[in-house]
Protein backbone atom coordinates (compact mmCIF):
# COMPACT_ATOMS: atom_id res chain seq x y z
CA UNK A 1 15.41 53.32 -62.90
CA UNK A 2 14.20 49.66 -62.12
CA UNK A 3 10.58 48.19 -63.13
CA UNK A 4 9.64 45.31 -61.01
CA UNK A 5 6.11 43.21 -61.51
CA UNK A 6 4.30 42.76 -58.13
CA UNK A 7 1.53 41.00 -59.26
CA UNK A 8 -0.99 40.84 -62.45
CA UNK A 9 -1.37 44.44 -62.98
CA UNK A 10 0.95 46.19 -60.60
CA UNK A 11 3.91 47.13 -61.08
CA UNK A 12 7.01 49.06 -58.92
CA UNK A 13 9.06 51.25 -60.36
CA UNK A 14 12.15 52.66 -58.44
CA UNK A 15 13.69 56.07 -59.30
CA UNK A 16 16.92 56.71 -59.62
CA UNK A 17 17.02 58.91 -56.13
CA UNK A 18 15.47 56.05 -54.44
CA UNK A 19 11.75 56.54 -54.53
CA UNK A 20 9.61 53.92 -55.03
CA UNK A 21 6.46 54.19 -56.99
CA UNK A 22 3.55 51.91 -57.08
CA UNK A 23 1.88 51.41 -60.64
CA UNK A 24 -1.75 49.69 -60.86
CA UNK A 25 -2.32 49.40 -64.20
CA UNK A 26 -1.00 52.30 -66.21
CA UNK A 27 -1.46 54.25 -62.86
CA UNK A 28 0.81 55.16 -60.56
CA UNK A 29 -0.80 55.53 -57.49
CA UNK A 30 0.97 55.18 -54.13
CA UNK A 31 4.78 54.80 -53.39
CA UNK A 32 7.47 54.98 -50.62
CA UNK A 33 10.20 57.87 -50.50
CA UNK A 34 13.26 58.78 -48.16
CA UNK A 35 16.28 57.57 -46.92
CA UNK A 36 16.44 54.71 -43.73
CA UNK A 37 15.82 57.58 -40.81
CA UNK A 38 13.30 59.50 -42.64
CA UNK A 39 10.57 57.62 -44.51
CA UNK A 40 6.87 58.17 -45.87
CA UNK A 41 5.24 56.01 -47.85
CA UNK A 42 2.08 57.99 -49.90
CA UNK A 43 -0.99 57.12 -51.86
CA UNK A 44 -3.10 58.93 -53.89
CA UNK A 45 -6.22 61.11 -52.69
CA UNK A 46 -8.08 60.02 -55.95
CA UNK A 47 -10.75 57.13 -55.55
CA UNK A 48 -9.98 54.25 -58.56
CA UNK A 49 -11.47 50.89 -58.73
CA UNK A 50 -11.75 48.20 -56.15
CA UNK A 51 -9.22 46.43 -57.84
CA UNK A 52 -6.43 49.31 -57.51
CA UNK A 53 -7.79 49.95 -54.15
CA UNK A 54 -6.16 46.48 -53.06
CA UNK A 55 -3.05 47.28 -55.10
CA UNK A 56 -2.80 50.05 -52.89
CA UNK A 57 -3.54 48.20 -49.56
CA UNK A 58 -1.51 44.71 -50.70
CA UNK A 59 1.81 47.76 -51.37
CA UNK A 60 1.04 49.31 -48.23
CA UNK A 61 0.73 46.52 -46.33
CA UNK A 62 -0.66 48.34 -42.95
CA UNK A 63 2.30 51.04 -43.19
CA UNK A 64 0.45 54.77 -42.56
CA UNK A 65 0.65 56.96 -45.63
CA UNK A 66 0.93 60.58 -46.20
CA UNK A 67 -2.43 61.01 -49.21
CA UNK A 68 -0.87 63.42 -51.71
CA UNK A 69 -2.69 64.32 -55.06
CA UNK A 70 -2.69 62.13 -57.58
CA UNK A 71 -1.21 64.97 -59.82
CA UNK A 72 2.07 65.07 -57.28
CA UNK A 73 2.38 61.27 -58.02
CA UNK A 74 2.20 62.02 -61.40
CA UNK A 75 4.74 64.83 -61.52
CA UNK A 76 7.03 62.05 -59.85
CA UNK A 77 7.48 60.07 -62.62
CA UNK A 78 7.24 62.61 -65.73
């Protein structure tokens, strides 16, 4: 695993398979998965603050984005 700081308050980690996965806070909450033919990135379907709203949109940076419950994210990096 690698932990990279985006910004005050967000954070990437990278599994060990290759997913990425977007931290605001103590949250993780969106996140990029697959190989370099077959990619999605994802964000949660839970509404946070305004602040990890732009997380989410500053990560994404325009890219579409499957919404997957925030519990899936969550099982991704237990």
């Amino acid at each position: 695993m690698k932990l990279k700081q985006l910004g005050s308050n967000m954070t990437v980690l990278t599994l060990n398979n290759g997913t990425e996965v977007l931290f605001s806070y103590e949250t993780p909450v969106a996140g990029f998965s697959g190989t370099s033919y077959d990619y999605t990135y994802f964000r949660t379907d839970q509404k946070w603050s305004k602040t990890t709203t732009r997380h989410v949109n500053k990560y994404l940076n325009g890219q579409d984005a499957a919404i997957l419950g925030q519990w899936e994210i969550n099982e991704m990096v237990s």
